[in-house]
Protein backbone atom coordinates (compact mmCIF):
# COMPACT_ATOMS: atom_id res chain seq x y z
CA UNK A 1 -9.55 2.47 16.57
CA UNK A 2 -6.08 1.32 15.89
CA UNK A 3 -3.24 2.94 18.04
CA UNK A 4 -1.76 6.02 16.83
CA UNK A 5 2.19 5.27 17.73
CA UNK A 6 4.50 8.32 18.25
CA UNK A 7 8.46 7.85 18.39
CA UNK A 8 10.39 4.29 16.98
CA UNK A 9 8.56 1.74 19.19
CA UNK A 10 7.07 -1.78 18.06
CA UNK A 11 3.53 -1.98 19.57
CA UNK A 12 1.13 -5.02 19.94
CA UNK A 13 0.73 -8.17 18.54
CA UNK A 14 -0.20 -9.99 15.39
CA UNK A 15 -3.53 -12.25 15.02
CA UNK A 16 -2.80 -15.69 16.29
CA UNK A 17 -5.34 -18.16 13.95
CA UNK A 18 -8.51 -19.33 16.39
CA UNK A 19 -7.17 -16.66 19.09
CA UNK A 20 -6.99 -13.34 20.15
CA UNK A 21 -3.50 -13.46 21.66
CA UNK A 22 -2.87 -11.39 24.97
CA UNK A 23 0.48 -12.63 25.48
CA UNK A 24 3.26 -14.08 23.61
CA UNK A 25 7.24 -14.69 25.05
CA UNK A 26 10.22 -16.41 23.83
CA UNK A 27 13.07 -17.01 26.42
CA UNK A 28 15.57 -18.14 24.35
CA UNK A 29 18.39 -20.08 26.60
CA UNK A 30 21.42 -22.64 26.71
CA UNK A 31 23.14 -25.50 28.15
CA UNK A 32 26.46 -24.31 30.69
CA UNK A 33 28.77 -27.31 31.44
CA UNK A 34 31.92 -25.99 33.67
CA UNK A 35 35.22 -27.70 34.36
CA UNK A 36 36.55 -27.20 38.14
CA UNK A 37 40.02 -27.30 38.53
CA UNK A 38 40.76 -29.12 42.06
CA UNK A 39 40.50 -26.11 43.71
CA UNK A 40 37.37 -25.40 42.71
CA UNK A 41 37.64 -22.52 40.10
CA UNK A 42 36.24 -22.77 37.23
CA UNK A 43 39.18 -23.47 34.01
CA UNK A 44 36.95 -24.65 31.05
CA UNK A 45 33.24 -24.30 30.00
CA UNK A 46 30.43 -25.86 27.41
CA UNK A 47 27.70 -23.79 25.85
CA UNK A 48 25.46 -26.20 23.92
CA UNK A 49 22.01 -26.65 23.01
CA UNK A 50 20.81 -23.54 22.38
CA UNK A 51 16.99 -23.08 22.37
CA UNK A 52 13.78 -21.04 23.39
CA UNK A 53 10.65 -21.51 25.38
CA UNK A 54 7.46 -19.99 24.07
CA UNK A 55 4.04 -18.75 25.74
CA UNK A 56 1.57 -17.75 23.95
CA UNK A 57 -2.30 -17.03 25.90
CA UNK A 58 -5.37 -15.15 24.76
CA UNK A 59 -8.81 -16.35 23.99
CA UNK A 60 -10.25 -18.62 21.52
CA UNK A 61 -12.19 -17.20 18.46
CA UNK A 62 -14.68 -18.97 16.71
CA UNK A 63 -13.81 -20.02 13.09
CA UNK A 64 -10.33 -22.16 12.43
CA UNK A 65 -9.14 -23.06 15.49
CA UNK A 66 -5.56 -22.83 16.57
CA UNK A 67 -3.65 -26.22 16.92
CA UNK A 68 -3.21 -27.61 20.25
CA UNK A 69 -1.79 -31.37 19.97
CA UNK A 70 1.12 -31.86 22.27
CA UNK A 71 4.05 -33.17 20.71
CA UNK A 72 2.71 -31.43 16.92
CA UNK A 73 3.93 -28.22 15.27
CA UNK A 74 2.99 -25.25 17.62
CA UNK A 75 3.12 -22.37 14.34
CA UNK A 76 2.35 -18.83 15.65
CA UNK A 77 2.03 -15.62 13.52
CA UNK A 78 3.99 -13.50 15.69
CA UNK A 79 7.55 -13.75 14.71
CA UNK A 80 10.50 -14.10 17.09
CA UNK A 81 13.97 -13.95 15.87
CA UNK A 82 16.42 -16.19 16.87
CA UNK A 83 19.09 -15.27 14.48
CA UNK A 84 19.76 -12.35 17.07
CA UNK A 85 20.46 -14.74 19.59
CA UNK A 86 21.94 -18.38 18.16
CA UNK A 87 24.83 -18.55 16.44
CA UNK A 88 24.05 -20.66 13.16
CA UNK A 89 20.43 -19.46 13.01
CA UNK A 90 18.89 -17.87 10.13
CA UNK A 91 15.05 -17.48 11.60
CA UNK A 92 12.26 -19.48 13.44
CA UNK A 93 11.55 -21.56 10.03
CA UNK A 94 15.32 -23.31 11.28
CA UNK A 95 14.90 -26.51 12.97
CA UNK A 96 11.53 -27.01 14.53
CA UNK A 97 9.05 -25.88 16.93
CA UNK A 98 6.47 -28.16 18.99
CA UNK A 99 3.76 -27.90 21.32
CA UNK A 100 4.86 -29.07 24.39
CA UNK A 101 1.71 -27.75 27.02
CA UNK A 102 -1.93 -26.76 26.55
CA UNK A 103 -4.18 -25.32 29.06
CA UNK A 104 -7.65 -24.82 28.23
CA UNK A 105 -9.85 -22.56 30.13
CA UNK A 106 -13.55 -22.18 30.43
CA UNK A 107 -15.14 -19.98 33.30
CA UNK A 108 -19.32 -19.29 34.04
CA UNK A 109 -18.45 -15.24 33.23
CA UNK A 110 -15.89 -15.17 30.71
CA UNK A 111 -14.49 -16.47 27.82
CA UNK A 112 -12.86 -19.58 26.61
CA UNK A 113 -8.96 -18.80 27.40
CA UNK A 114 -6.45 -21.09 26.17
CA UNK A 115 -2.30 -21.50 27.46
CA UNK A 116 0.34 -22.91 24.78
CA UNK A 117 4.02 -23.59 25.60
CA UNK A 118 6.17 -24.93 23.41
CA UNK A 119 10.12 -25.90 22.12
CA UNK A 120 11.91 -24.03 19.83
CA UNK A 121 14.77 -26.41 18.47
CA UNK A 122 16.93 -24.71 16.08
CA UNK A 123 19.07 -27.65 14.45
CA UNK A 124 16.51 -30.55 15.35
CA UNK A 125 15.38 -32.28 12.04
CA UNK A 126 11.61 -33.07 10.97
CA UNK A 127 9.39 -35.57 12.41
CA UNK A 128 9.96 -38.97 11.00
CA UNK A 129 6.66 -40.78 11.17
């Protein structure tokens, strides 16, 4: 049965393809560059290359199987929105996304479990083959 959600709260997550997700995070974060003066204070900063980290882990489902090549588009269903933190940002379909780590997990009594990580790049341009 589906939850029954009392009050404005956002609950669970949407269907990953070839998974059901457990967990997904995006830690969005950005470059600091300071300026000491010479006696040590800070007088001038840089705040550049804005970005996010995502996790995703759950277990695999058979049928289409979600994509796992490092370096390759990491595309997840559940939406993040990095307009609300980068300046210049209109959503996730900005700039580019990629797989950066996969861990794959079998165990004698459980399930097949698999790990992504990945880059969220917000003014990187497409892969030029």
């Amino acid at each position: 049965m589906s939850a029954k959600i009392y009050g404005l709260a956002t609950w669970g997550m949407t269907a990953e393809t070839g998974m059901y997700a457990q967990e997904f995070s995006v830690d969005y974060s950005i470059d600091e560059n300071y300026l000491p003066d010479e006696a040590g204070c800070d007088v001038a900063a840089a705040f550049s290359n804005a970005g996010a980290q995502i996790s995703l882990n759950g277990f695999t489902s058979t049928g289409a199987a979600i994509s796992t090549t490092l370096g390759g588009a990491l595309v997840v269903a559940n939406t993040f929105a990095p307009n609300l933190f980068i300046t210049g940002v209109t959503d996730s379909n900005d700039g580019e996304t990629i797989t950066t780590s996969v861990k794959n997990s079998l165990k004698s009594r459980d399930f097949e479990s698999v790990d992504l990580t990945g880059v969220f790049k917000p003014f990187m341009g497409a892969l030029v083959v």
